[in-house]
N, C-alpha and C. Protein backbone atom coordinates (compact mmCIF):
# COMPACT_ATOMS: atom_id res chain seq x y z
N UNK A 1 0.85 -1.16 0.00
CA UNK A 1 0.00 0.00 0.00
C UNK A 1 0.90 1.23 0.00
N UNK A 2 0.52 2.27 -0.70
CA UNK A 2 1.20 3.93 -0.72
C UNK A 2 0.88 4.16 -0.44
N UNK A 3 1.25 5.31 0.54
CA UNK A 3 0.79 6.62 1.15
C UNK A 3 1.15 7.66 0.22
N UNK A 4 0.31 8.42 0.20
CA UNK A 4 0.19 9.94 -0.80
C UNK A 4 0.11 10.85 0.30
N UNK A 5 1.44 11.76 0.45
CA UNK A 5 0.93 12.78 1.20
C UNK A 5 1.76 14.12 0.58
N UNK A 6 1.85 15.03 0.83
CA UNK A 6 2.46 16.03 0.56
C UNK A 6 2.32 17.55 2.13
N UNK A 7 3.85 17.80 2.05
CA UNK A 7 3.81 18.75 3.25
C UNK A 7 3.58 17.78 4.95
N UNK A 8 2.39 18.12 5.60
CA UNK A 8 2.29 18.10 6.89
C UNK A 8 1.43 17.04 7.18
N UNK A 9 1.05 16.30 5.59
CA UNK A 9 0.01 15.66 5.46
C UNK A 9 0.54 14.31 6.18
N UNK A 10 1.85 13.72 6.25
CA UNK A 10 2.06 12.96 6.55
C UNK A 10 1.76 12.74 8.13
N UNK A 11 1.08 13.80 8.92
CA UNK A 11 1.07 13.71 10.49
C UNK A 11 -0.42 12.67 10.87
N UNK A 12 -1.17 13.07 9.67
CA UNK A 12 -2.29 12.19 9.63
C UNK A 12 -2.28 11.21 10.34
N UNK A 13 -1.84 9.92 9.42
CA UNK A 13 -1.98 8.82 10.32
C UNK A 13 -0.50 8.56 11.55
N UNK A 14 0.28 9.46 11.98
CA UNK A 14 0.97 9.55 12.91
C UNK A 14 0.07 9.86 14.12
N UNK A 15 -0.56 10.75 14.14
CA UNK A 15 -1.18 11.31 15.50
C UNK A 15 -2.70 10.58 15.46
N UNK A 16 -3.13 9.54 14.14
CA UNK A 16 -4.00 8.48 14.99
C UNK A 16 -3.75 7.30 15.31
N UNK A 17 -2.35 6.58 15.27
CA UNK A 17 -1.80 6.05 15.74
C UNK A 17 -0.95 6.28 16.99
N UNK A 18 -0.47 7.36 17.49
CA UNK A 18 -0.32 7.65 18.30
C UNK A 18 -1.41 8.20 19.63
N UNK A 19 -2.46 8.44 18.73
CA UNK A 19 -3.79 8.84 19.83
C UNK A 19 -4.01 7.44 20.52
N UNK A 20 -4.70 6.38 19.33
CA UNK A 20 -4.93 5.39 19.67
C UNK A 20 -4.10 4.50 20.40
N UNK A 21 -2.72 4.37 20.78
CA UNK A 21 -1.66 3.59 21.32
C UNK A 21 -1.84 4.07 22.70
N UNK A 22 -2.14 5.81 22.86
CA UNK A 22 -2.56 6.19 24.03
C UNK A 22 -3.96 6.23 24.93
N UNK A 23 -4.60 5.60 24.24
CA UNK A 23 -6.22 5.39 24.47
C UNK A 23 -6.24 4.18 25.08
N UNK A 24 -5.11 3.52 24.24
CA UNK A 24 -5.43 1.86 24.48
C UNK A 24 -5.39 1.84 26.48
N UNK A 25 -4.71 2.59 26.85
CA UNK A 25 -4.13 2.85 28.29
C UNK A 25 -5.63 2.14 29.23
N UNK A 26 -7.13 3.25 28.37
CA UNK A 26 -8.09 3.11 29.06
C UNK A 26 -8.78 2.57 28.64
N UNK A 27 -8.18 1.01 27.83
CA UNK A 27 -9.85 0.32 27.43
C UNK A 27 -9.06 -0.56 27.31
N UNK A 28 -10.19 -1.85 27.99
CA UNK A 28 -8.87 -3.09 27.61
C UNK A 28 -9.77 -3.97 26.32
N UNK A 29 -10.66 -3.58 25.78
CA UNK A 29 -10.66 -4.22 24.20
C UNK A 29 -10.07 -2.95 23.14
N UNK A 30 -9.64 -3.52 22.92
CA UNK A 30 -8.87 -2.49 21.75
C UNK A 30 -9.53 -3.04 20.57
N UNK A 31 -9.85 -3.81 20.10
CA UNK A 31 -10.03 -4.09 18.81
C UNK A 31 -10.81 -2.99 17.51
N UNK A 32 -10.75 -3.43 16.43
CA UNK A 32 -11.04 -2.40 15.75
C UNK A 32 -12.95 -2.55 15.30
N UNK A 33 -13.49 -3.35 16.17
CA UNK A 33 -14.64 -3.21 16.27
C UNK A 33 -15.23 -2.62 17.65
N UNK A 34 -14.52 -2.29 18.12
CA UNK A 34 -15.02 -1.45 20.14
C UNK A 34 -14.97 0.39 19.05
N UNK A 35 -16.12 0.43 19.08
CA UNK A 35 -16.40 1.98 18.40
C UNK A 35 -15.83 2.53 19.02
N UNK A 36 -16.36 2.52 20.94
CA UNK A 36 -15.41 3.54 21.38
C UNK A 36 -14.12 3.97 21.54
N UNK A 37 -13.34 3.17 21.85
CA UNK A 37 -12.10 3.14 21.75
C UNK A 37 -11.96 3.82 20.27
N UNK A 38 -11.98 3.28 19.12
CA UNK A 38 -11.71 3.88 17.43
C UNK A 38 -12.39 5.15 17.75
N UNK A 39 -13.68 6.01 18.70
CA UNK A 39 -14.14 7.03 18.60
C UNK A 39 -13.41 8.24 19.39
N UNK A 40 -13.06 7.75 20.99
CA UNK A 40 -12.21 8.17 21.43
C UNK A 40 -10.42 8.61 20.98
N UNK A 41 -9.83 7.38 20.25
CA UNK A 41 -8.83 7.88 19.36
C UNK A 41 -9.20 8.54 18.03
N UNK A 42 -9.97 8.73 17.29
CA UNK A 42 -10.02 9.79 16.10
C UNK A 42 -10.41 10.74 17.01
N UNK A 43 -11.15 11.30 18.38
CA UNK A 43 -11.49 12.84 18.96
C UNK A 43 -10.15 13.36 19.35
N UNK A 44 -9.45 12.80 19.86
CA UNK A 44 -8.31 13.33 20.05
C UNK A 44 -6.96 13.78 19.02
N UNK A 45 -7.04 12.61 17.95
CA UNK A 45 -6.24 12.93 16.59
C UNK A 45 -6.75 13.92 15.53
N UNK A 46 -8.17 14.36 15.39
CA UNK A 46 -8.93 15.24 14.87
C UNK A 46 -8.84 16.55 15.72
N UNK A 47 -8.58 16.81 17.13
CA UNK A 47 -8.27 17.85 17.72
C UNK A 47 -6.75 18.25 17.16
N UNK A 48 -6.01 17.01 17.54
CA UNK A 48 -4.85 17.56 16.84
C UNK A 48 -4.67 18.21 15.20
N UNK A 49 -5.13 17.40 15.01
CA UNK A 49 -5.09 17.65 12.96
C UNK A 49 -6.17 18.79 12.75
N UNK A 50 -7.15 19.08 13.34
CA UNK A 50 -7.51 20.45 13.33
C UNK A 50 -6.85 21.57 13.98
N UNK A 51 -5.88 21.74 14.56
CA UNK A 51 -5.32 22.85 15.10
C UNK A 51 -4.50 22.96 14.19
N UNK A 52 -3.31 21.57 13.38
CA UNK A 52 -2.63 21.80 13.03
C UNK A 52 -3.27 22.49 11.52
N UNK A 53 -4.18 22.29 11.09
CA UNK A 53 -4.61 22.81 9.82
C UNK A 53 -5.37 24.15 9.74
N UNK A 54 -5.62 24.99 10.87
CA UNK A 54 -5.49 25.86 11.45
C UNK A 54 -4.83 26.51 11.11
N UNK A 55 -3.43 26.06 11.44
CA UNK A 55 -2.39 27.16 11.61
C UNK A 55 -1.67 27.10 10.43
N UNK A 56 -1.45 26.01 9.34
CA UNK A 56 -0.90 26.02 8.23
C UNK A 56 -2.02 26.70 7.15
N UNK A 57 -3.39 26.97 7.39
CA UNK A 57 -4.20 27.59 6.89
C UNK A 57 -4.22 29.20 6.80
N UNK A 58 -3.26 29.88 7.91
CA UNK A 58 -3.28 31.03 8.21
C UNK A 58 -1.99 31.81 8.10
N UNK A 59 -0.98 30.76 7.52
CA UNK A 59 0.39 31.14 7.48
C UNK A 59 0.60 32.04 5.32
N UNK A 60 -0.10 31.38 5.03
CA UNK A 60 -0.43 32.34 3.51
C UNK A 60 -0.78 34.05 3.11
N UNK A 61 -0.49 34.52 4.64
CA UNK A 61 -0.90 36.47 4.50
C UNK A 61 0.27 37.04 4.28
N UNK A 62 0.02 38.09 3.65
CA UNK A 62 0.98 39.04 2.73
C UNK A 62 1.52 39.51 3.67
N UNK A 63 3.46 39.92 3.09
CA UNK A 63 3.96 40.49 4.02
C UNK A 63 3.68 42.16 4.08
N UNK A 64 3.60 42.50 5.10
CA UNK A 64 3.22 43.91 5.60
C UNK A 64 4.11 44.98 5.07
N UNK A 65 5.57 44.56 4.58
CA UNK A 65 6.45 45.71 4.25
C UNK A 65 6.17 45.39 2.50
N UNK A 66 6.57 44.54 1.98
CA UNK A 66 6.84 44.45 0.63
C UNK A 66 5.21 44.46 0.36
N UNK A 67 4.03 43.36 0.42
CA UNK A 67 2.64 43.33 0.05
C UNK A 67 3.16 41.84 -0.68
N UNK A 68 4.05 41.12 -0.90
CA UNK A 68 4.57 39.97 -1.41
C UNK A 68 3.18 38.76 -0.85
N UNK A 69 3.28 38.02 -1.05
CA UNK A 69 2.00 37.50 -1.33
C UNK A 69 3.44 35.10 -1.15
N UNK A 70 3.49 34.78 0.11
CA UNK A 70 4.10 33.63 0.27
C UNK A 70 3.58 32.60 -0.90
N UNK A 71 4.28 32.00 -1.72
CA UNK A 71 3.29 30.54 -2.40
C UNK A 71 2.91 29.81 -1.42
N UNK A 72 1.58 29.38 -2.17
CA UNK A 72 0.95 28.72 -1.32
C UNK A 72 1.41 27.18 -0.93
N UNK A 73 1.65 26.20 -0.22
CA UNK A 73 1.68 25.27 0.38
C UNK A 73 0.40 24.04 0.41
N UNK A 74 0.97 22.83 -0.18
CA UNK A 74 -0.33 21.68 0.02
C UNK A 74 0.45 21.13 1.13
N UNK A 75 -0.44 20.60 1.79
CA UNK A 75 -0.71 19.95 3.11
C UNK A 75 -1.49 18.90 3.06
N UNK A 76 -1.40 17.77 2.21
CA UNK A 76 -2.73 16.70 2.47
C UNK A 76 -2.35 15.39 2.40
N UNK A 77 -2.65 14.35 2.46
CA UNK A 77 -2.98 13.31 3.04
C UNK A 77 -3.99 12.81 1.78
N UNK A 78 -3.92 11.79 0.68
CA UNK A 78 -4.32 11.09 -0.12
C UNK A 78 -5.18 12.00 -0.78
N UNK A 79 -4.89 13.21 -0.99
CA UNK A 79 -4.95 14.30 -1.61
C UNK A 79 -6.28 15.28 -1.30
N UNK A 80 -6.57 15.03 0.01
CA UNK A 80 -7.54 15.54 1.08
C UNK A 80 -7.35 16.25 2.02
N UNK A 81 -7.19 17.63 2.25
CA UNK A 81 -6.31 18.72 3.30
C UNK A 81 -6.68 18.01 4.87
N UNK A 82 -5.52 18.83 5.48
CA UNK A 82 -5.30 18.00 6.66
C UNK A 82 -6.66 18.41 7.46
N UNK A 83 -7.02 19.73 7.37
CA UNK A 83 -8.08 20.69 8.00
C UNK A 83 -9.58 19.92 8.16
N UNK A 84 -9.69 18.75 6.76
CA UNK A 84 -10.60 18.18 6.13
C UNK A 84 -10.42 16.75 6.96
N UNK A 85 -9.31 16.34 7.03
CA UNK A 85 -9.26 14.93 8.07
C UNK A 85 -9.51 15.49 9.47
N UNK A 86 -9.06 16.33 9.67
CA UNK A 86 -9.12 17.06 11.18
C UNK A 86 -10.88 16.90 11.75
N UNK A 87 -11.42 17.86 10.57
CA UNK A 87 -12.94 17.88 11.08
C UNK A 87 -13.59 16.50 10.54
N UNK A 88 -13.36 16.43 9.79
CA UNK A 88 -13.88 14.52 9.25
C UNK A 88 -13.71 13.57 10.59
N UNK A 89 -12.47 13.38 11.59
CA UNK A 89 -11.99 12.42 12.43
C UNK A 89 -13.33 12.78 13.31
N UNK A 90 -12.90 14.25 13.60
CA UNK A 90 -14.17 14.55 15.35
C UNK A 90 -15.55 14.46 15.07
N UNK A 91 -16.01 14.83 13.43
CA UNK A 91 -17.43 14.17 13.02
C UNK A 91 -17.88 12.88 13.38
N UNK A 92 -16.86 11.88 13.03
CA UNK A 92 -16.43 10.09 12.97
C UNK A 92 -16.93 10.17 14.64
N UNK A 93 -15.95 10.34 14.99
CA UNK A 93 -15.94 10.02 16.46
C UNK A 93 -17.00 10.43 17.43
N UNK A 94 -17.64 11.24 16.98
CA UNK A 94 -18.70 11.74 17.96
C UNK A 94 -20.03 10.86 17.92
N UNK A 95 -20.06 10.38 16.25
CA UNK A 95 -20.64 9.55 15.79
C UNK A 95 -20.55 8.04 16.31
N UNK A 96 -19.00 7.80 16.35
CA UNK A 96 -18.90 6.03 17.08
C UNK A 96 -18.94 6.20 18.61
N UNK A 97 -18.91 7.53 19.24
CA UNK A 97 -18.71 7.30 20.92
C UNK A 97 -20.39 6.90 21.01
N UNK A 98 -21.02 7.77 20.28
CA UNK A 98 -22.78 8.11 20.66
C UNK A 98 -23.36 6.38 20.36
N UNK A 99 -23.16 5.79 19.38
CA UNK A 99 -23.25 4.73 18.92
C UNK A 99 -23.78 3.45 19.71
């Protein structure tokens, strides 16, 4: 399998693998059918990946002395912005905790 990412996109599945490794702490079925657990790790990796797309979203403003204008930057993850997995994960998850 490939991963397609470009830029910051690669943090994607880093910080839901890392959410989830830290979740596992408080659930002792882990499996990938326990919603909560999979709901609880995408709320926390979607907090992350939304802040981070946040801030790479806001880094594109003109500089104040020249009016220069930065190129713009992709950031995505199987060619889907990170901002877009960010709010996609905490949608998911709010969805499998309620479940």
């Amino acid at each position: 399998m490939i991963f397609i990412w470009r830029g910051t996109g690669i943090t994607v599945p880093i910080f839901f693998f890392i959410s989830a490794w830290i979740t596992s702490y408080w659930f002792e079925d882990t499996r990938l059918g326990n919603s909560a657990f999979i709901g609880w790790s995408m709320l926390w990796a979607g907090i992350l990946l939304s802040l981070q797309g946040l801030a790479i979203y806001g880094g594109g403003l003109p500089d104040e002395e020249t009016g220069e204008v930065p190129p713009k930057t992709y950031n995505d993850f199987f060619w889907i912005p990170v901002i877009i997995w960010g709010l996609g994960f905490i949608g998911l998850s709010i969805w499998l905790i309620n479940k």
